[in-house]
Protein backbone atom coordinates (compact mmCIF):
# COMPACT_ATOMS: atom_id res chain seq x y z
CA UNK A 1 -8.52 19.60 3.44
CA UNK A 2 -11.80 18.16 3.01
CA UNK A 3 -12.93 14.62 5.18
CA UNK A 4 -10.69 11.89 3.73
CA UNK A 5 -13.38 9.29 1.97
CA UNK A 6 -11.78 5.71 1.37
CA UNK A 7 -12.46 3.62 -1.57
CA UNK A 8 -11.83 0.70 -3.15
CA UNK A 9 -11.03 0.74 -6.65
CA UNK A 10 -8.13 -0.76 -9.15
CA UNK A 11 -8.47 2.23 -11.69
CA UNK A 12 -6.34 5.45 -11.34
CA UNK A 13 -5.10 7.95 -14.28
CA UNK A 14 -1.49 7.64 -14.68
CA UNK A 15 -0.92 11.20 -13.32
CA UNK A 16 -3.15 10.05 -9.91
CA UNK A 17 -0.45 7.39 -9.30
CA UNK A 18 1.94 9.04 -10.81
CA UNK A 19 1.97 12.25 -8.49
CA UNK A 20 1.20 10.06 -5.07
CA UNK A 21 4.43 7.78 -5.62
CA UNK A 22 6.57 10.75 -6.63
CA UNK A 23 5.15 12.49 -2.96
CA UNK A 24 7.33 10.05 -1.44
CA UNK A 25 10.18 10.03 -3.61
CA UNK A 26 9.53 6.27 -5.09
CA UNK A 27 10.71 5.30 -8.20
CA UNK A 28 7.81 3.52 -9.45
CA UNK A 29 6.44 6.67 -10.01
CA UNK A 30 8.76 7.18 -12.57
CA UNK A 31 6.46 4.04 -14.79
CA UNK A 32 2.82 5.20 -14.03
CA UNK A 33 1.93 3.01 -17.10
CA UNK A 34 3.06 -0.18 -15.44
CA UNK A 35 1.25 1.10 -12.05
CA UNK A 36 -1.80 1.11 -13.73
CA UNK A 37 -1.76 -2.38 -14.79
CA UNK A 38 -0.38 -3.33 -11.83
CA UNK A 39 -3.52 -1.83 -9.35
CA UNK A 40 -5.73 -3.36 -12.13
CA UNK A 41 -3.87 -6.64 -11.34
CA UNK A 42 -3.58 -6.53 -7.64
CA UNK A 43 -6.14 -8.67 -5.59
CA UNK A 44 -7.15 -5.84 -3.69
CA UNK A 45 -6.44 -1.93 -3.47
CA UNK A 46 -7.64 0.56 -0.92
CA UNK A 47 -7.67 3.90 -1.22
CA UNK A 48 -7.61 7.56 0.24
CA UNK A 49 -9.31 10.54 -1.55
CA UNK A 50 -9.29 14.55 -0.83
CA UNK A 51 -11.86 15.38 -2.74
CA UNK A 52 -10.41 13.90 -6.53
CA UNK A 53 -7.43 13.73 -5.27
CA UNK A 54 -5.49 10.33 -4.12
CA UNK A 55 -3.41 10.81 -0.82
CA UNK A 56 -3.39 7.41 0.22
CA UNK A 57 -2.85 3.81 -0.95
CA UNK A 58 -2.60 0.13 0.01
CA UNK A 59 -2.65 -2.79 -2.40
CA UNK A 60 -2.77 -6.37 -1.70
CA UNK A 61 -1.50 -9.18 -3.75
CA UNK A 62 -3.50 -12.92 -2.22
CA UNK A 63 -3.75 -16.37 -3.11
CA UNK A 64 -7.28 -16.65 -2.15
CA UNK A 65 -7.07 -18.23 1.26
CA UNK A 66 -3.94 -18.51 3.06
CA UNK A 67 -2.00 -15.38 2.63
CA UNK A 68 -2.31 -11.94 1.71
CA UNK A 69 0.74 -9.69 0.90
CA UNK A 70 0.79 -5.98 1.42
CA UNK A 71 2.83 -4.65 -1.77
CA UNK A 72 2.53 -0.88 -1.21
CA UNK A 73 1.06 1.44 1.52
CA UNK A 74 2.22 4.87 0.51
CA UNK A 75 0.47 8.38 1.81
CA UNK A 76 1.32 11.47 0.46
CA UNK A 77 3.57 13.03 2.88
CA UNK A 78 0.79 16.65 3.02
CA UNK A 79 -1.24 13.53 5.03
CA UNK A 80 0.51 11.60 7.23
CA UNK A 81 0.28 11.67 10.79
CA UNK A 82 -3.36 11.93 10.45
CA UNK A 83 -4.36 8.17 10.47
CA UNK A 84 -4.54 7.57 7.46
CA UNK A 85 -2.30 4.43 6.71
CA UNK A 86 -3.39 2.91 10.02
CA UNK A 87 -7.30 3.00 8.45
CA UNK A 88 -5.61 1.51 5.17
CA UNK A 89 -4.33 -0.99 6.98
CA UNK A 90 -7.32 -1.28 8.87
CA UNK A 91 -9.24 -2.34 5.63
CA UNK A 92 -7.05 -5.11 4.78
CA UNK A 93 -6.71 -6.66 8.39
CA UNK A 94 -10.65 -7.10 8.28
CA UNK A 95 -10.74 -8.05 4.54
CA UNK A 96 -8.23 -10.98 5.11
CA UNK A 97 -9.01 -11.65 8.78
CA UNK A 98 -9.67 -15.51 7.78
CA UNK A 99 -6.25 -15.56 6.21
CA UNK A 100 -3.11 -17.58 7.64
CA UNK A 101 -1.10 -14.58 7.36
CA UNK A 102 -0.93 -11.36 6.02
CA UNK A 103 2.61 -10.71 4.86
CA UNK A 104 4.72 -7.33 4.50
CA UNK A 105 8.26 -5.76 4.03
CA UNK A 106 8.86 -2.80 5.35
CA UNK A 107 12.13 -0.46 5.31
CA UNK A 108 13.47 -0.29 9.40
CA UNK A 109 11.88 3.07 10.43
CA UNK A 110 8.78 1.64 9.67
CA UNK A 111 8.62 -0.97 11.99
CA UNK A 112 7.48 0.94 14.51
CA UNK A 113 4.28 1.45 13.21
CA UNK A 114 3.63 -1.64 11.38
CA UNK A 115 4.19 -3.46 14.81
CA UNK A 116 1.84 -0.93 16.23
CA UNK A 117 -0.71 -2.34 13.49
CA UNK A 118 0.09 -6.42 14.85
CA UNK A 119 2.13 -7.11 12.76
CA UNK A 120 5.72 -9.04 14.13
CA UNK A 121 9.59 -9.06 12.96
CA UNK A 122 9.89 -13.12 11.97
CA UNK A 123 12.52 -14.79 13.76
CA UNK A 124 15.33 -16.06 11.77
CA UNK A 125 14.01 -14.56 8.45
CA UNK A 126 14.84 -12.31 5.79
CA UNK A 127 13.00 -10.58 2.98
CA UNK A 128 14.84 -11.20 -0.32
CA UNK A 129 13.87 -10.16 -3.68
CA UNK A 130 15.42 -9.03 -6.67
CA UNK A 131 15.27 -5.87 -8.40
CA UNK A 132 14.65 -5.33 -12.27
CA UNK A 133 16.99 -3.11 -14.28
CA UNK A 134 14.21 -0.58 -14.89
CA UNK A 135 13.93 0.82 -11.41
């Protein structure tokens, strides 16, 4: 493993997104074509490189000045543990540090280290969303 260089950048290959959401088992994987538009779409995206290859990933969806929503932070599972996500989310805490909020969902056994980052469980609230047939 060489030093992990971040980035920021909205264009991957389909097989570079491809391959890092399959790592960790998520579906979206599964539609690299639609990942690629959707990085290309997303406000902001930092990454994680070994050598030419992505390990890491965070992308941010914003409305310019209020809030900021963390969409995905994935790291290929050969890299975690190493500090990775927490310098991911590193990059976006500064980048939006004049925001309202910065918002996120993450699955239970995550919490842990999301509240590690600063980030808190709301009070009274739920994340909803729906699902589209293709996933």
């Amino acid at each position: 493993m060489k030093e992990i260089q971040y980035k920021t950048t909205k264009n991957f290959s389909e097989n570079e997104l491809k391959d890092l959401f399959l790592s960790v088992n998520w579906s979206s994987g599964n539609y690299p074509d639609k990942l690629v538009i959707a990085m290309e779409n997303s406000s902001s995206v930092f990454t994680a490189w070994d050598g030419e290859r992505l390990v890491g990933l965070i992308n941010v969806l914003d409305d310019g000045i209020m809030t900021a929503y963390v969409h995905y932070l994935l790291i290929n599972p050969e890299f975690q543990g190493k500090g990775i996500g927490k310098s991911l989310v590193n990059y976006v805490k500064d980048k939006y540090k004049d925001y309202l909020r910065i918002v996120l969902i993450a699955y239970e056994k995550e919490t842990p280290f999301y509240k590690n980052m600063g980030f808190e469980i709301g009070d009274e609230k739920a994340p909803m969303f729906i699902t589209s047939l293709w996933t």
